[in-house]
Protein backbone atom coordinates (compact mmCIF):
# COMPACT_ATOMS: atom_id res chain seq x y z
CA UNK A 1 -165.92 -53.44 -69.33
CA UNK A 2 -162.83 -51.94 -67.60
CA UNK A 3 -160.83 -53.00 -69.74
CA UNK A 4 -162.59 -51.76 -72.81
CA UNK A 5 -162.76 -48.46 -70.93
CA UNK A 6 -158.86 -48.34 -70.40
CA UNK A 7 -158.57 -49.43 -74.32
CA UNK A 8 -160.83 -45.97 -75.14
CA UNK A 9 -159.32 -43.88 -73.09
CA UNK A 10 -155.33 -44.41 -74.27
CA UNK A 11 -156.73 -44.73 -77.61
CA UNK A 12 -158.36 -40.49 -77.15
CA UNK A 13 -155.50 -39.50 -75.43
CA UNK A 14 -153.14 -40.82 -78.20
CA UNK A 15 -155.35 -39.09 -80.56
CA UNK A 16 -155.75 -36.09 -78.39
CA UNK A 17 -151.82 -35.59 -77.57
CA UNK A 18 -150.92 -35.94 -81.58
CA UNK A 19 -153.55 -33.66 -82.51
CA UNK A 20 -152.12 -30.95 -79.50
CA UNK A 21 -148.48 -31.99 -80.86
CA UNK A 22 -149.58 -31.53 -84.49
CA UNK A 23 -151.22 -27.89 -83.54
CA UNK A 24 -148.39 -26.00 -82.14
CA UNK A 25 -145.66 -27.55 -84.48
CA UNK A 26 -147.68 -26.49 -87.62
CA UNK A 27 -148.76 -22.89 -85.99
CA UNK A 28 -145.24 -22.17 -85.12
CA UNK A 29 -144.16 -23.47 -88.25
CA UNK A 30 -145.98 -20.84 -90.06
CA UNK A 31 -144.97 -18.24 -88.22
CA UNK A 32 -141.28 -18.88 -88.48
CA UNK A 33 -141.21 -18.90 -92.24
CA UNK A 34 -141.33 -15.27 -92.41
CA UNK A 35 -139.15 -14.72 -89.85
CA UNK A 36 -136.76 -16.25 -91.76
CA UNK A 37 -136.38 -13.85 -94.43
CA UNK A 38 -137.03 -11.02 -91.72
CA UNK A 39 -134.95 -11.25 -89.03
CA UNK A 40 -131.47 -11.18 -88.54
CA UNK A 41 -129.78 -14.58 -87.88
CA UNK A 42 -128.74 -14.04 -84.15
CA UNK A 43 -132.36 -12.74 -83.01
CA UNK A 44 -134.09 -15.15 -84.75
CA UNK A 45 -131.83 -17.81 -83.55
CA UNK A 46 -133.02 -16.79 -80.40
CA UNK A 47 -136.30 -16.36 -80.93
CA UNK A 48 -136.22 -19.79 -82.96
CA UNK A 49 -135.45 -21.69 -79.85
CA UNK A 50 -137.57 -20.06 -77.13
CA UNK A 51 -140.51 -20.29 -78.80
CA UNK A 52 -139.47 -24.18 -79.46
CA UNK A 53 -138.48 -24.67 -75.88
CA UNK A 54 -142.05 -22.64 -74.72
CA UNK A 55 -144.03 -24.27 -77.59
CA UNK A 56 -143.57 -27.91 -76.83
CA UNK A 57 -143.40 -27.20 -73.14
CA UNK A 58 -147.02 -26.50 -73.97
CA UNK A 59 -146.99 -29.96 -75.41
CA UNK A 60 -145.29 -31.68 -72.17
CA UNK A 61 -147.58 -30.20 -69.84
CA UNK A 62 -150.59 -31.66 -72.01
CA UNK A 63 -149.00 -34.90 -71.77
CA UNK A 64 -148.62 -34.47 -68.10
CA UNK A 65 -152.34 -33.33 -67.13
CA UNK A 66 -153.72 -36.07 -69.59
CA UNK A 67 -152.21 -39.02 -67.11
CA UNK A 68 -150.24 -39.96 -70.32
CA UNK A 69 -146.53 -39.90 -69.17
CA UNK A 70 -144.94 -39.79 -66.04
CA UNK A 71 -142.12 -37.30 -66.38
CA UNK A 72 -138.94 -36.47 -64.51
CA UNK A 73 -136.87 -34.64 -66.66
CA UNK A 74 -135.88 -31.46 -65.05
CA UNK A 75 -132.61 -32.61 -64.30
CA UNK A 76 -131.33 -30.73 -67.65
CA UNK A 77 -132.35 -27.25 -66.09
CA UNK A 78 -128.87 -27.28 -64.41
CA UNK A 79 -127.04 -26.75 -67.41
CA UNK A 80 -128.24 -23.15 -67.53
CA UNK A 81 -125.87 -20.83 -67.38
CA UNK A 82 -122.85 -22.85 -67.73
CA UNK A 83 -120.68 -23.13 -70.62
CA UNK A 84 -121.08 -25.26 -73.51
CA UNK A 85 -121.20 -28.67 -73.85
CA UNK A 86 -122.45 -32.00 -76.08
CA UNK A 87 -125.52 -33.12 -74.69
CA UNK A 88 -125.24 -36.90 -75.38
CA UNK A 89 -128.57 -38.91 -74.51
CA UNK A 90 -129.61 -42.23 -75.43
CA UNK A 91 -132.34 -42.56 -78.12
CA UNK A 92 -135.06 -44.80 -77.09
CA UNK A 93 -137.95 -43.08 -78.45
CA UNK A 94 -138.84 -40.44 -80.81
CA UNK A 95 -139.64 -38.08 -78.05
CA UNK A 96 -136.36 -37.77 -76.33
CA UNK A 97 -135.02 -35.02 -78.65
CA UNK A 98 -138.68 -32.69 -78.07
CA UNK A 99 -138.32 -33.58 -74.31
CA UNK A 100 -134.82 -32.28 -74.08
CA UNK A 101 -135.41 -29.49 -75.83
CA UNK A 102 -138.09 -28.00 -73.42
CA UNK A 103 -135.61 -27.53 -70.58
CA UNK A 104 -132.96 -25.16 -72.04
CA UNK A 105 -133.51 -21.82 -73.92
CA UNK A 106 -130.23 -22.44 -76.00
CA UNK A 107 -129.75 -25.79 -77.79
CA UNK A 108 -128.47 -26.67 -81.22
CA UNK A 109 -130.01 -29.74 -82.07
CA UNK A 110 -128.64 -31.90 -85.00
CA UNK A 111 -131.38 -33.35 -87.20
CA UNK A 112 -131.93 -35.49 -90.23
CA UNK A 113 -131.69 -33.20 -92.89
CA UNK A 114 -135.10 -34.48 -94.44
CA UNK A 115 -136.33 -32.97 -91.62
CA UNK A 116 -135.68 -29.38 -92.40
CA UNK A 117 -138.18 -30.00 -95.45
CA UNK A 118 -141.28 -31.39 -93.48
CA UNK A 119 -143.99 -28.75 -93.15
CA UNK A 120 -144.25 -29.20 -89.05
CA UNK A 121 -140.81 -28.99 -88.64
CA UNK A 122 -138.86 -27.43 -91.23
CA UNK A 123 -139.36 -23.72 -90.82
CA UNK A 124 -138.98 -23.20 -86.92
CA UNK A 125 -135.56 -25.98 -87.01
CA UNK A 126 -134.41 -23.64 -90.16
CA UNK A 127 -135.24 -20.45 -87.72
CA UNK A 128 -133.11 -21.99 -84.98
CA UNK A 129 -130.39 -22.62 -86.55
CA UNK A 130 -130.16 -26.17 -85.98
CA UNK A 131 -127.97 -28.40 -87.58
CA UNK A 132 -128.27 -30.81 -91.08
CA UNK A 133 -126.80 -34.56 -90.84
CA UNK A 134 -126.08 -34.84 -94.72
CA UNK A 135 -122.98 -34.07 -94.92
CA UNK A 136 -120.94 -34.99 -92.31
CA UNK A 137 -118.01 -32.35 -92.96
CA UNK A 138 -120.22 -29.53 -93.01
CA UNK A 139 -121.77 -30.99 -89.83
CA UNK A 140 -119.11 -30.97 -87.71
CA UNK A 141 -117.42 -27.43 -89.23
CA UNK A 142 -121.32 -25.71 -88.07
CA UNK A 143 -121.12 -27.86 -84.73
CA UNK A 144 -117.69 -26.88 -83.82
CA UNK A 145 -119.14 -22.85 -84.59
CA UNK A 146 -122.45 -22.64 -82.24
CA UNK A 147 -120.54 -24.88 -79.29
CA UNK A 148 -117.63 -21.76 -79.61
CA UNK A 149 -120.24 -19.13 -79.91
CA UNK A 150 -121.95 -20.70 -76.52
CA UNK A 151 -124.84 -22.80 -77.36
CA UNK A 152 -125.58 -26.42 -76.08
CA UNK A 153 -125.24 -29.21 -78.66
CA UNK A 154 -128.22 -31.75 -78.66
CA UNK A 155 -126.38 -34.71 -80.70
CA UNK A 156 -127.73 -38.42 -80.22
CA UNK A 157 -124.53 -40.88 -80.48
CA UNK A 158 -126.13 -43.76 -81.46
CA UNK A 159 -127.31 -41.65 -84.51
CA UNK A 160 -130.55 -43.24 -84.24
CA UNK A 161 -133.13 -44.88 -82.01
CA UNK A 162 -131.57 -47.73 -79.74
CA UNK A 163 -132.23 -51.18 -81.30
CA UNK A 164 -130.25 -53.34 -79.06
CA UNK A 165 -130.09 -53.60 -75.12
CA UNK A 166 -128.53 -51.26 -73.50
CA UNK A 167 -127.29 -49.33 -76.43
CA UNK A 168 -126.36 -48.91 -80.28
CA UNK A 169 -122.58 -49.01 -81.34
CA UNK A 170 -121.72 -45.10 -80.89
CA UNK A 171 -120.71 -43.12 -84.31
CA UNK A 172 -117.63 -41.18 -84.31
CA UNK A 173 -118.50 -37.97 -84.66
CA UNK A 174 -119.55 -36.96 -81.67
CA UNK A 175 -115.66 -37.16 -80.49
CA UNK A 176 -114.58 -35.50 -83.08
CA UNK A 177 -116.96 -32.73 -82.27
CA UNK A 178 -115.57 -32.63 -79.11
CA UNK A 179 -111.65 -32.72 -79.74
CA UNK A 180 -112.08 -29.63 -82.83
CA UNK A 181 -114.52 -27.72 -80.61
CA UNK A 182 -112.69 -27.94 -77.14
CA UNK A 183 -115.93 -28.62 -75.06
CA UNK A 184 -117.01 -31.66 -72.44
CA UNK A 185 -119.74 -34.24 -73.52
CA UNK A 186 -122.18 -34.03 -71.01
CA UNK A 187 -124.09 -37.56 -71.41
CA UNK A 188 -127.93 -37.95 -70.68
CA UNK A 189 -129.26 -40.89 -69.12
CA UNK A 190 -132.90 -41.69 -70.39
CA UNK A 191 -135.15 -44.55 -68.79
CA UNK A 192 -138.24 -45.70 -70.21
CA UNK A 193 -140.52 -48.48 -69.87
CA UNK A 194 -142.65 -48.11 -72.89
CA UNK A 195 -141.09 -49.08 -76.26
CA UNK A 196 -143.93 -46.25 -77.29
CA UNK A 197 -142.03 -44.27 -80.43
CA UNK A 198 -139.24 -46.71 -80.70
CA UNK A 199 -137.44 -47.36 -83.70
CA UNK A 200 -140.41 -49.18 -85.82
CA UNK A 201 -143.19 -48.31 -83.80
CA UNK A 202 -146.16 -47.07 -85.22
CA UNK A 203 -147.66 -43.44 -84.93
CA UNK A 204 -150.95 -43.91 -84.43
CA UNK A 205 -150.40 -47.76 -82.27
CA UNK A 206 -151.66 -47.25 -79.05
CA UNK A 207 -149.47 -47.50 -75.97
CA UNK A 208 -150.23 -48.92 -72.69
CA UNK A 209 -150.59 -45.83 -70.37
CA UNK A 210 -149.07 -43.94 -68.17
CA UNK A 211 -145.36 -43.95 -69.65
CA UNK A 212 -142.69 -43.73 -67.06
CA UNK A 213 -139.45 -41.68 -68.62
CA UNK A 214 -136.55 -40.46 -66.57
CA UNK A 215 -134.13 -38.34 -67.91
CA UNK A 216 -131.07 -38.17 -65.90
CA UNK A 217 -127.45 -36.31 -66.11
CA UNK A 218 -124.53 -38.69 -66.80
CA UNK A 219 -120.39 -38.25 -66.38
CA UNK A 220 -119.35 -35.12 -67.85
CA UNK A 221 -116.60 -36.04 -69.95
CA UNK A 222 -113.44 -33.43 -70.60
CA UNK A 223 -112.23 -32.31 -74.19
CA UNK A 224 -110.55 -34.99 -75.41
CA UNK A 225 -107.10 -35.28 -77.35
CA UNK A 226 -107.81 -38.19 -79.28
CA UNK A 227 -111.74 -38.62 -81.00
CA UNK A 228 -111.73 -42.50 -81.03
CA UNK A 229 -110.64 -42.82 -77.29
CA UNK A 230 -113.55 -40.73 -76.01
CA UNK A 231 -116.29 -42.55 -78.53
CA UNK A 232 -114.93 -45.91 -76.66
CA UNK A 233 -115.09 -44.45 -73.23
CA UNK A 234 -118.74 -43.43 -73.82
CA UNK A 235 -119.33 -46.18 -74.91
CA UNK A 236 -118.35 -48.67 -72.22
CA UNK A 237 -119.93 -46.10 -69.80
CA UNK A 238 -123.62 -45.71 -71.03
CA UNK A 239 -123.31 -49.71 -71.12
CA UNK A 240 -122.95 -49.79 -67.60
CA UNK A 241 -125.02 -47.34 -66.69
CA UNK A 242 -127.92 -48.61 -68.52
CA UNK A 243 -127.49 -52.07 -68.20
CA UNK A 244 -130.33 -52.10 -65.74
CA UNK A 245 -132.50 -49.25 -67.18
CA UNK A 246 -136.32 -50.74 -67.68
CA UNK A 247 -135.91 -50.76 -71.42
CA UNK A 248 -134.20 -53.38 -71.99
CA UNK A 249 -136.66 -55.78 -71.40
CA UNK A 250 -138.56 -54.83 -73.96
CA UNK A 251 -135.43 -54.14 -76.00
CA UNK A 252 -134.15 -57.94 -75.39
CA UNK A 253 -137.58 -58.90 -76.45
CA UNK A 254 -137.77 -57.18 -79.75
CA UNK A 255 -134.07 -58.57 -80.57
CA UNK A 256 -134.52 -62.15 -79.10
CA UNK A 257 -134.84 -64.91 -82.50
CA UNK A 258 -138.10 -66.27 -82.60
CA UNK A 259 -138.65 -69.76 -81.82
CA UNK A 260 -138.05 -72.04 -84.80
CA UNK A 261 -135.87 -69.57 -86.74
CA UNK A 262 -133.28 -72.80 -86.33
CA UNK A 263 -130.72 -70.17 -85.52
């Protein structure tokens, strides 16, 4: 009977917590397409992120006071005030990104450009300013702009959620990024021991609750003079400093062959 309980429970609160999620992304969504068309780009820039760092702030506290994640992320809020940098976080889950972006009121956050077309997304990213993947020129040139004009750039290195334990081969062009623009990577240390929103992981599949996620700051590294150097140093470093972080068990798990593959 407990356990059936427990099933019910994380299977409302997943239900619940999408529904809450699903809410304020589609309200504010609405609301930013005019604002689009009406406001001038630097206000609504502005505007754009606040109400996304307010809005899903909203979202993490109903997380919070539904027993459904154990947070500590609020080691981001020293950045504000200081000068730009790369934000560069592993990517275990889908959440990271939305987590991160509750905790500073000026972040340019590069997205999958299919994104900027989905109806709970689209309008308030497009309002924001943030940043299309699709081409990678014009990716870089608009990266290199809003890290000079002073805003934070939220830019995932592994390009995608983390398959292997402790981390995906980096791409390069978060170094070059950093070498056109002139600014430190500032790397982001998440821990999780739920594969809940990993890469392949159903929506609507219920997690076993609470979720423990720590989001920690990393090295800050300098500018560098050569791309390829700095892509290999971060590299070597988030391997060490995740090689004990709690997902890779289930990491190693999802990667181990199965037995009688014969390879």
């Amino acid at each position: 009977m407990r356990q059936t309980w427990k099933i019910l429970r994380e299977t409302l609160t997943l239900y619940v917590s999408l529904s809450v999620l699903g809410l304020i992304s589609l309200t504010w969504n609405l609301l930013a397409l005019p604002l689009n068309f009406l406001l001038p780009a630097r206000l609504g820039t502005r505007i754009g992120r606040r109400a996304i760092m307010r809005g899903y702030g909203l979202y993490v506290w109903t997380l919070r006071a539904m027993g459904a994640y154990r947070l500590d992320i609020g080691a981001v809020d020293a950045l504000r005030g200081g000068p730009a940098v790369i934000l560069a976080p592993n990517h275990p889950q889908l959440i990271d990104a939305l987590l991160i972006l509750t905790r500073h009121p000026n972040i340019a956050c590069v997205m999958k450009s299919e994104l900027m077309r989905n109806p709970f997304l689209g309008a308030g990213a497009r309002l924001a300013r943030y940043i299309r993947n699709d081409s990678p020129r014009q990716m870089i040139r608009e990266a290199v702009r809003q890290l000079q004009a002073g805003s934070l750039l939220l830019l995932f290195p592994e390009g995608t959620r983390t398959q292997r334990a402790p981390i995906n081969p980096l791409k390069s062009s978060i170094g070059v990024i950093a070498r056109y623009a002139q600014v430190p990577v500032q790397t982001l240390l998440v821990e999780t021991d739920s594969p809940c929103l990993s890469k392949g992981w159903p929506l609507f599949r219920r997690p076993t609750l609470p979720i423990t996620y720590r989001l920690r700051l990393g090295r800050r590294f300098d500018p560098p003079r050569d791309a390829a150097t700095l892509v290999a140093e971060l590299q070597r470093y988030f391997t060490a400093e995740l090689a004990n972080a709690p997902q890779n068990r289930w990491l190693a798990q999802r990667s181990a062959p199965t037995s009688g593959s014969g390879k």
